[in-house]
Protein backbone atom coordinates (compact mmCIF):
# COMPACT_ATOMS: atom_id res chain seq x y z
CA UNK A 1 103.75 86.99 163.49
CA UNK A 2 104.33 84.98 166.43
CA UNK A 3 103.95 81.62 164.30
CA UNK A 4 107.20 82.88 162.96
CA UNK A 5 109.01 83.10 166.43
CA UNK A 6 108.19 79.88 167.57
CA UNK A 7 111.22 78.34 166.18
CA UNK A 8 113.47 80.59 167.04
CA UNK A 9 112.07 80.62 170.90
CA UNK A 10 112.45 76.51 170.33
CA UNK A 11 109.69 76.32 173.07
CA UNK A 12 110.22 79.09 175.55
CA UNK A 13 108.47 82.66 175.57
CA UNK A 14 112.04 84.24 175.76
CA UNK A 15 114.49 85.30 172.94
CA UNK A 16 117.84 86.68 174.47
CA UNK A 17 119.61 89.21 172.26
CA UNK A 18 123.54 89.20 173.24
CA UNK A 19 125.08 92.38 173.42
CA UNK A 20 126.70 94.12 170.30
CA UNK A 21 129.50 95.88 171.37
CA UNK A 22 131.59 95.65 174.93
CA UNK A 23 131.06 98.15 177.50
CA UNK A 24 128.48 98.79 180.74
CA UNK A 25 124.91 98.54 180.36
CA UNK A 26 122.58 101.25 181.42
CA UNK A 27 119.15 101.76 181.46
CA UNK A 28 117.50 103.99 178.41
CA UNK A 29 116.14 106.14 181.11
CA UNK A 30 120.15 107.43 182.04
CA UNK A 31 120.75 108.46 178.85
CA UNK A 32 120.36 111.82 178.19
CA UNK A 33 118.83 112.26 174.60
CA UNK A 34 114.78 112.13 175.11
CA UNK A 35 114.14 110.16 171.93
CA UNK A 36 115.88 107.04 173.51
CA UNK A 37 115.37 108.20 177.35
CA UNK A 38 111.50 108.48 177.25
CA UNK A 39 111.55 104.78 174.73
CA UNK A 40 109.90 107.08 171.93
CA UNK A 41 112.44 104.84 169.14
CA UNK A 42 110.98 101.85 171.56
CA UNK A 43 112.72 99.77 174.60
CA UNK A 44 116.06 98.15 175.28
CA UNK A 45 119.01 99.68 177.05
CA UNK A 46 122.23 101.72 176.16
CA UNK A 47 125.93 100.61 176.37
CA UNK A 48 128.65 102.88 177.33
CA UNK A 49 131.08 101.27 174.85
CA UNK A 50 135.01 100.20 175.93
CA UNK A 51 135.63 98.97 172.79
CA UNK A 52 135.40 101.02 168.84
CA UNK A 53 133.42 97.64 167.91
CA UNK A 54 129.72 97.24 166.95
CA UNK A 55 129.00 92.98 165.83
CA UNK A 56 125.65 91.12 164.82
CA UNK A 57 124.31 90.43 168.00
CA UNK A 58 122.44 87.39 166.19
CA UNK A 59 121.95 86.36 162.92
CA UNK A 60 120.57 89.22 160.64
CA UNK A 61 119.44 90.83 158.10
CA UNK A 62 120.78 94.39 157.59
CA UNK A 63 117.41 96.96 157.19
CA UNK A 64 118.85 99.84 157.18
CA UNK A 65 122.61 101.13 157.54
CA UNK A 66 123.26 104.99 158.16
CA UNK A 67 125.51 107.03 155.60
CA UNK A 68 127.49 107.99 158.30
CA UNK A 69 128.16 104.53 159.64
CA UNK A 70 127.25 105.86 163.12
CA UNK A 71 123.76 103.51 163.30
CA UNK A 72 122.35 100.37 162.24
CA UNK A 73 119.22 98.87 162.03
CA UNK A 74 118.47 94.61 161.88
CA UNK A 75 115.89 93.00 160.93
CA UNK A 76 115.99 89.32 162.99
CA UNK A 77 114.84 86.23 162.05
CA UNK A 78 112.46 86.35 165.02
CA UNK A 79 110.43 89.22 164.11
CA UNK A 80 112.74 91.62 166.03
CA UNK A 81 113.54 95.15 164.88
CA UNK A 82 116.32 96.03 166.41
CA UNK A 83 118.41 99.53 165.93
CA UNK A 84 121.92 100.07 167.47
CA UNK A 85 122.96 103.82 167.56
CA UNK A 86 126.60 104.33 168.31
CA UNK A 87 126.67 107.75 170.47
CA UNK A 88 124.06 110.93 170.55
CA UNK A 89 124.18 113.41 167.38
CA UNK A 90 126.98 111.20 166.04
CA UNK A 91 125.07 111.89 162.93
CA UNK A 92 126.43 115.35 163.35
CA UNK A 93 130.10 114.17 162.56
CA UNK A 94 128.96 113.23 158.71
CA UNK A 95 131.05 109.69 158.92
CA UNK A 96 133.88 111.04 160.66
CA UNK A 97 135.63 108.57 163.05
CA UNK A 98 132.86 105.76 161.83
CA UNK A 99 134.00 102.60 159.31
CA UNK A 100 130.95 100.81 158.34
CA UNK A 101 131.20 97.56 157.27
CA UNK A 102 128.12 96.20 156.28
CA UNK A 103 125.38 97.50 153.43
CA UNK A 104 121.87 97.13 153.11
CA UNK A 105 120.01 94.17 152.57
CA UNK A 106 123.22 92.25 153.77
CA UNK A 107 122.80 88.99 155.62
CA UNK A 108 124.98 88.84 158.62
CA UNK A 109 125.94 86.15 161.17
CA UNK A 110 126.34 86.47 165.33
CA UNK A 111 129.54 88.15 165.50
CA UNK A 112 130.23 89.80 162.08
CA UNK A 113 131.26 93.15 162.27
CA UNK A 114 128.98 96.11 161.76
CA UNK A 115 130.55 99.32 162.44
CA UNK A 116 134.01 100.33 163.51
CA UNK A 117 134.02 103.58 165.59
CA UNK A 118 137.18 105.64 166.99
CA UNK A 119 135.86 106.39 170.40
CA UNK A 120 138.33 108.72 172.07
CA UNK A 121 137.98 110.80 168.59
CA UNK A 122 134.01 111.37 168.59
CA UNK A 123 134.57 112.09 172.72
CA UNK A 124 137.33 114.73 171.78
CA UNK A 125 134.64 116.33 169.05
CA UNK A 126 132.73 116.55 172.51
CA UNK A 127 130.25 113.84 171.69
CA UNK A 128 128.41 110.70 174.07
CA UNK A 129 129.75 107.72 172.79
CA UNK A 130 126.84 105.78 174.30
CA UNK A 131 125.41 103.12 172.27
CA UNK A 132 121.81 102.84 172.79
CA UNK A 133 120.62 99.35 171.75
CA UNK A 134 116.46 99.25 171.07
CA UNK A 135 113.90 97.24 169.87
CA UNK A 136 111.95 99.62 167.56
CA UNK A 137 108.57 96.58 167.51
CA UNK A 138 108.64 96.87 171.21
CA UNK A 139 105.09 96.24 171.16
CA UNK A 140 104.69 93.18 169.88
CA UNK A 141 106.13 91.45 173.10
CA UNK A 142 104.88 91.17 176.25
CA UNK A 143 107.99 92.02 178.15
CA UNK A 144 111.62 93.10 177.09
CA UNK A 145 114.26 92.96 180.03
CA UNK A 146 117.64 94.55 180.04
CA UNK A 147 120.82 93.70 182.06
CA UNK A 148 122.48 96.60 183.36
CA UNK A 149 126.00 96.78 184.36
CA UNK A 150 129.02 95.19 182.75
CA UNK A 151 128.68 93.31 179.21
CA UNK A 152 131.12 91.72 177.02
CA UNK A 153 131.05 91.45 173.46
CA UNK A 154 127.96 89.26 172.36
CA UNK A 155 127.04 88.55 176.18
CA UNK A 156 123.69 88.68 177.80
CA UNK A 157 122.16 91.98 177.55
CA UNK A 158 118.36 91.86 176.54
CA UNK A 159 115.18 89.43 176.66
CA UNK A 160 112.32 89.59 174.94
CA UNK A 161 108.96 87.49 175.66
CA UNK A 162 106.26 86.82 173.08
């Protein structure tokens, strides 16, 4: 496996994945749903969003895309599983306030929009917007690192080493 990310780390043990929607950066732990909180989906960091937009971090492959547009999971070139949830028991709202705009199996570029969320909407139907942002193979590097605090659109937010 790691034959495979030595081109895309040209070199260096560390792969950076830029941040897929705008917002502040937190750390899992802060978050208050125990699947993400205790890293049981794996490790990474969570995003209270300030914008309704969720882009390819990096060039992709779209694994998996949920009905309800409220989650997506990529498959990177560099052997990185990576799943972005957009808010806690979103999946409770069936769709509602969620445009997805991506399918499975779709190959997606840095920047290409995902999802499309109306955040003010899920907050009035008394959900978290909070975006966790995890690498579900979070074993198969030696260290991931998260930046906490603010993050724009496609800027620094994790790093992975082989």
């Amino acid at each position: 496996m790691f034959g495979k990310l030595k081109n895309i780390f040209g070199g260096s043990n560390d792969l950076s994945i830029p941040a897929p929607v705008a917002g502040t950066a937190i750390p899992l732990s802060e978050v208050s749903d125990p699947t993400f909180s205790q890293g049981i989906l794996g490790k990474g960091c969570a995003i209270r969003p300030s914008s309704g937009r969720v882009v390819a971090p990096v060039d992709a492959t779209v694994s998996m895309i949920f009905e309800t547009g409220h989650a997506v999971s990529l498959e990177l070139s560099a052997g990185v599983e990576l799943l972005i949830h957009v808010g806690l028991d979103t999946v409770m709202l069936k769709g509602e306030h969620y445009t997805a705009h991506c399918a499975n199996g779709d190959k997606v570029k840095a920047g290409d929009l995902l999802i499309e969320f109306d955040a003010d909407a899920i907050r009035a139907a008394g959900y978290d917007t909070v975006t966790p942002v995890v690498v579900c193979n979070a074993d198969d590097f030696s260290e991931i690192t998260a930046k906490t605090g603010a993050v724009a659109e496609l800027g620094e937010l994790l790093t992975l080493k082989k």
